[in-house]
Protein backbone atom coordinates (compact mmCIF):
# COMPACT_ATOMS: atom_id res chain seq x y z
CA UNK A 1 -2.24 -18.53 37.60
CA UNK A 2 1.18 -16.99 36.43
CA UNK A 3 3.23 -18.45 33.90
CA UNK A 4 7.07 -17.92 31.89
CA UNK A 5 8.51 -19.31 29.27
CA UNK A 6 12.41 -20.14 29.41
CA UNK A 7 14.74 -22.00 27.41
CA UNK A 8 17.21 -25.06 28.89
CA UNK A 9 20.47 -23.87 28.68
CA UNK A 10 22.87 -26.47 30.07
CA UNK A 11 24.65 -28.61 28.01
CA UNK A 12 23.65 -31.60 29.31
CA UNK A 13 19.97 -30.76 29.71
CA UNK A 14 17.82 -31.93 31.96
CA UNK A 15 19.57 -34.72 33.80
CA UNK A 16 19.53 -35.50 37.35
CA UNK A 17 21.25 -32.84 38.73
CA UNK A 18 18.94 -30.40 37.68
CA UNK A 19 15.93 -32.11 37.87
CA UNK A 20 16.92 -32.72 41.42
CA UNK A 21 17.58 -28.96 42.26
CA UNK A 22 14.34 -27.56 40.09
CA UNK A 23 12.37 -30.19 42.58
CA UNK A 24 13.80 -29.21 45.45
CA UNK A 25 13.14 -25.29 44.43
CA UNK A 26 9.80 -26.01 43.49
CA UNK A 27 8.83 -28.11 46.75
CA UNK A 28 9.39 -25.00 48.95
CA UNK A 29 6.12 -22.89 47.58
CA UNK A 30 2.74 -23.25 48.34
CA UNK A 31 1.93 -22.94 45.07
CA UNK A 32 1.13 -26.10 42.28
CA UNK A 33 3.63 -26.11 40.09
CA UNK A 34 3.89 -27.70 36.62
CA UNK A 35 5.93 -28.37 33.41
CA UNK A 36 5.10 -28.00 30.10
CA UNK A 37 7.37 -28.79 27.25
CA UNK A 38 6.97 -26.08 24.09
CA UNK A 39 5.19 -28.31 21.30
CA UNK A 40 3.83 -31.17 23.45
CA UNK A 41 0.60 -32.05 25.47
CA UNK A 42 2.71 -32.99 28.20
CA UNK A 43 2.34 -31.52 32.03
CA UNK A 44 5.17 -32.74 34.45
CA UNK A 45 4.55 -32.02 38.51
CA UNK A 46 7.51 -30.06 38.96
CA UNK A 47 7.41 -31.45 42.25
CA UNK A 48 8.09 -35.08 41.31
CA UNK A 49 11.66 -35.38 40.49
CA UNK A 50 10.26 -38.71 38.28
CA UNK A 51 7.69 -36.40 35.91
CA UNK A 52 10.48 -34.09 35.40
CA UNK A 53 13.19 -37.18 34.10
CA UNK A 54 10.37 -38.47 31.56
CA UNK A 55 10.32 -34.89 29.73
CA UNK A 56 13.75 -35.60 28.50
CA UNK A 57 14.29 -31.82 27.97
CA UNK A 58 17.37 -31.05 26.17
CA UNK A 59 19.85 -27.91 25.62
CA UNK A 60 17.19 -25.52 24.22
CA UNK A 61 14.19 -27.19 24.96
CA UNK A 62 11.76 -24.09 25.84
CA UNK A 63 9.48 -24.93 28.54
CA UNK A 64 6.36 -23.04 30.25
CA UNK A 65 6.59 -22.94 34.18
CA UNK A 66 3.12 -22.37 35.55
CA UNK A 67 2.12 -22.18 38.84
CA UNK A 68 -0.92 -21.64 40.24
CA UNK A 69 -1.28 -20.13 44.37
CA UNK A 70 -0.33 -17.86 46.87
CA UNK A 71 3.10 -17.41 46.30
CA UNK A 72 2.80 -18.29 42.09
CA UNK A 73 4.87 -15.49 40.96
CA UNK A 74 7.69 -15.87 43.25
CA UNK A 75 7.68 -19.42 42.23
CA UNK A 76 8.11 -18.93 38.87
CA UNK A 77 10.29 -16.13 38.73
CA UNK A 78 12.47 -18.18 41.17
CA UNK A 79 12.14 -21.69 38.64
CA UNK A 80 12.67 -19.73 35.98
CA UNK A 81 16.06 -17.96 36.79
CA UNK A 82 17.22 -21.36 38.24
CA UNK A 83 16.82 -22.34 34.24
CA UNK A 84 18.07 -19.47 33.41
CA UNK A 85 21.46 -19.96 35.44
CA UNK A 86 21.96 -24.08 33.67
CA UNK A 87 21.48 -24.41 37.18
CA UNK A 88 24.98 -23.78 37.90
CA UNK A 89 26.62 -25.97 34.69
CA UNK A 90 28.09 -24.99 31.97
């Protein structure tokens, strides 16, 4: 299992857009992927673009990406620089 911390930084949080683009990242490893919001018993299937709308993350939400398989690091270093970016927003 590997996991990272990271911090939303888009202004608009996690809305559609990203959701949509963390999904479609996290659909191309092997790997199980999940969510976990910082303060929360919550685990989203970062996978499901549905699980990741009902976290309601916000601008500076910190999150946990964990992922657990053969390619688990490169899936959350790649997750967690997507974050990272605001995936692409301001």
């Amino acid at each position: 299992m590997y996991a990272q911390k990271v911090v939303i930084q888009n202004t608009a949080g996690f809305h559609i857009r990203p959701a949509q683009l963390f999904t479609e990242k996290a659909a191309q490893f092997q790997s199980t992927v999940l969510i976990m919001p910082e303060g929360t018993t919550t685990v989203a299937d970062a996978k499901s673009i549905l699980n990741l709308m009902t976290l309601g993350l916000e601008k500076g939400a910190v999150i946990t990406i964990q992922a657990e398989g053969p390619d688990e690091a490169e899936a959350v270093a790649e997750l967690s620089e997507l974050v990272a970016s605001g995936f692409g927003e301001e």
